[in-house]
Protein backbone atom coordinates (compact mmCIF):
# COMPACT_ATOMS: atom_id res chain seq x y z
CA UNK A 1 -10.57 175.00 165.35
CA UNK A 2 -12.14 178.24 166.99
CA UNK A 3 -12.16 181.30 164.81
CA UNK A 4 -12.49 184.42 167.34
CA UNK A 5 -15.05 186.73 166.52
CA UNK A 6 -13.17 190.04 165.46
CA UNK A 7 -14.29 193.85 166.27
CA UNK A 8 -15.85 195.84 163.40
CA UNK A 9 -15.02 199.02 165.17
CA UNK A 10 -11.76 199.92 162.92
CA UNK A 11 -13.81 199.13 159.38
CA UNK A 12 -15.96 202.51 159.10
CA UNK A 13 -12.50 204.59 159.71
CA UNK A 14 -10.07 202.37 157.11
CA UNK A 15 -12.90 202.78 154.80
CA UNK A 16 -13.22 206.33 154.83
CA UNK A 17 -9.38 206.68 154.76
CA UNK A 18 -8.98 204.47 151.81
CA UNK A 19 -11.95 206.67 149.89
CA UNK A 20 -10.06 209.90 150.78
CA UNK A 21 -6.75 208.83 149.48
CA UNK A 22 -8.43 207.39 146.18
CA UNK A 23 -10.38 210.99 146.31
CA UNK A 24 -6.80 212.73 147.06
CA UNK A 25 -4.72 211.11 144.44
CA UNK A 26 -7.71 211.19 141.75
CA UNK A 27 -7.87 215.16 142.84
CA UNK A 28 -4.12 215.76 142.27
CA UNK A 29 -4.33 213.62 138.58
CA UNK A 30 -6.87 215.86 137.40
CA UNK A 31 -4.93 218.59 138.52
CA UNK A 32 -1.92 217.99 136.81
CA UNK A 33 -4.28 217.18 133.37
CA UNK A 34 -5.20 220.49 133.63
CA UNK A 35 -2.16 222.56 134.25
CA UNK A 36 -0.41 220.35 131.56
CA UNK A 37 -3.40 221.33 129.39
CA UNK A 38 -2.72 225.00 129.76
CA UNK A 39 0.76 225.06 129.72
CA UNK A 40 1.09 223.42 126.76
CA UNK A 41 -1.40 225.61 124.55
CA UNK A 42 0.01 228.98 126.12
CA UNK A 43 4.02 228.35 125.81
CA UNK A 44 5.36 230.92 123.40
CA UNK A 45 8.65 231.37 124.18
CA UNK A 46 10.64 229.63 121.83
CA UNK A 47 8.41 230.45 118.70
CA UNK A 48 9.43 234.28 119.74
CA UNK A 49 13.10 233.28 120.37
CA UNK A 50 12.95 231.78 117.17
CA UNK A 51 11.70 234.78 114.94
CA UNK A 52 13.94 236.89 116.41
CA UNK A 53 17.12 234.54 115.72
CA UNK A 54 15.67 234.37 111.91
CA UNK A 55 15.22 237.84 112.15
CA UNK A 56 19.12 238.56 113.04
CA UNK A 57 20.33 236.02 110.45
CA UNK A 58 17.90 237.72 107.89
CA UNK A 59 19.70 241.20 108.62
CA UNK A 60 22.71 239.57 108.89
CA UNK A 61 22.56 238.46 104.94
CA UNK A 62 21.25 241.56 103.88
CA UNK A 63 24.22 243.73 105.76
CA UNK A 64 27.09 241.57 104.04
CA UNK A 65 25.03 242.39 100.86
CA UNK A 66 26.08 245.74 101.50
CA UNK A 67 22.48 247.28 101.91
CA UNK A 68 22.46 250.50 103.88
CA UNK A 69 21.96 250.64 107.97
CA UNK A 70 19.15 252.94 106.89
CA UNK A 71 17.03 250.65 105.19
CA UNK A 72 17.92 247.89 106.95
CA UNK A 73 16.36 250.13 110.18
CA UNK A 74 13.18 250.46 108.26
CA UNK A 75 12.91 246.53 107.00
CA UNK A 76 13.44 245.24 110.24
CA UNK A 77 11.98 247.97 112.72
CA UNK A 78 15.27 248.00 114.46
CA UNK A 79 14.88 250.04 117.72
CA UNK A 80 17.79 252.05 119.21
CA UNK A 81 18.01 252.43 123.37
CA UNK A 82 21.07 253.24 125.46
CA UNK A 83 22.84 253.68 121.97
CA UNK A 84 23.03 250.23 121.20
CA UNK A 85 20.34 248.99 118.47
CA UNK A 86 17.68 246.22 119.07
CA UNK A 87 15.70 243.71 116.82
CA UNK A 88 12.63 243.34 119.54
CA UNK A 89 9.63 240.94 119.25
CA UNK A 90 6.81 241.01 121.44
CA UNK A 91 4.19 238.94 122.12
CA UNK A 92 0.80 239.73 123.83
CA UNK A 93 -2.00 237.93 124.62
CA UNK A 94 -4.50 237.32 121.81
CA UNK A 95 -8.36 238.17 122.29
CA UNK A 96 -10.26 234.79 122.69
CA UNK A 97 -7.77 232.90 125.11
CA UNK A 98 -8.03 232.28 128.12
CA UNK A 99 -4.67 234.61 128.75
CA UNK A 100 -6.90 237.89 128.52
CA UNK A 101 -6.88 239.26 132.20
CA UNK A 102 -9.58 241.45 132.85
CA UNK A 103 -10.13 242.63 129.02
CA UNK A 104 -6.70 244.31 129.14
CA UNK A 105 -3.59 243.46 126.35
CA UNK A 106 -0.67 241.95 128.66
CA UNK A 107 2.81 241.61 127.81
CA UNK A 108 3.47 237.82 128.12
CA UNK A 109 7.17 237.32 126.43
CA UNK A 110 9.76 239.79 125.02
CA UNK A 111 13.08 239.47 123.08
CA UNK A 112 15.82 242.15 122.22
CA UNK A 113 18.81 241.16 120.57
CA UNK A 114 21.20 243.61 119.59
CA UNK A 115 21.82 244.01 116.26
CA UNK A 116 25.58 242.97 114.86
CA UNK A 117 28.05 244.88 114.04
């Protein structure tokens, strides 16, 4: 049995297309390590939502207790606009991350829930 003697022309080209997709794929891994990285330390939402849903059941308690709207406004720093009143919680970006842009304090999440009636 005759083997034929086959062309090495199409080796050089697989090879470097193999090596790119390895390159591609292990490019888009570390990508996704990363972002996952930062997503996961910066995520503050829900600890905001949170505090301001303990807040409202915390003024809640203390209305049926019959304390007065007056010092309930200075306990929980209750904030009147369009004359409705708000329980608001901020949250900025804290010196020493990486979520300072430029030196400069930025809003990153806010929360207003109106206060009960």
């Amino acid at each position: 049995m005759k083997f034929k003697k086959i062309g090495k022309k199409g080796n050089l080209p697989v090879t470097f297309l193999v090596m790119g997709i390895f390159a591609l794929c292990g490019f888009a891994l570390l990508t996704f390590f990363i972002s996952d990285f930062k997503v996961s330390n910066s995520f503050i939402g829900p600890s905001v939502v949170i505090n301001v849903s303990s807040t409202a059941d915390e003024y809640l308690f203390y209305k049926n207790e019959g304390m007065s709207y007056g010092n309930l406004k200075k306990i929980f720093d209750i904030t009147e606009e369009y004359e409705r009143s708000y329980i608001a919680e901020n949250k900025t970006n804290i010196e020493g991350s990486f979520l300072v842009f430029g030196g400069k304090r930025v809003l990153l999440f806010s929360v207003k829930y109106q206060v009960p009636s």
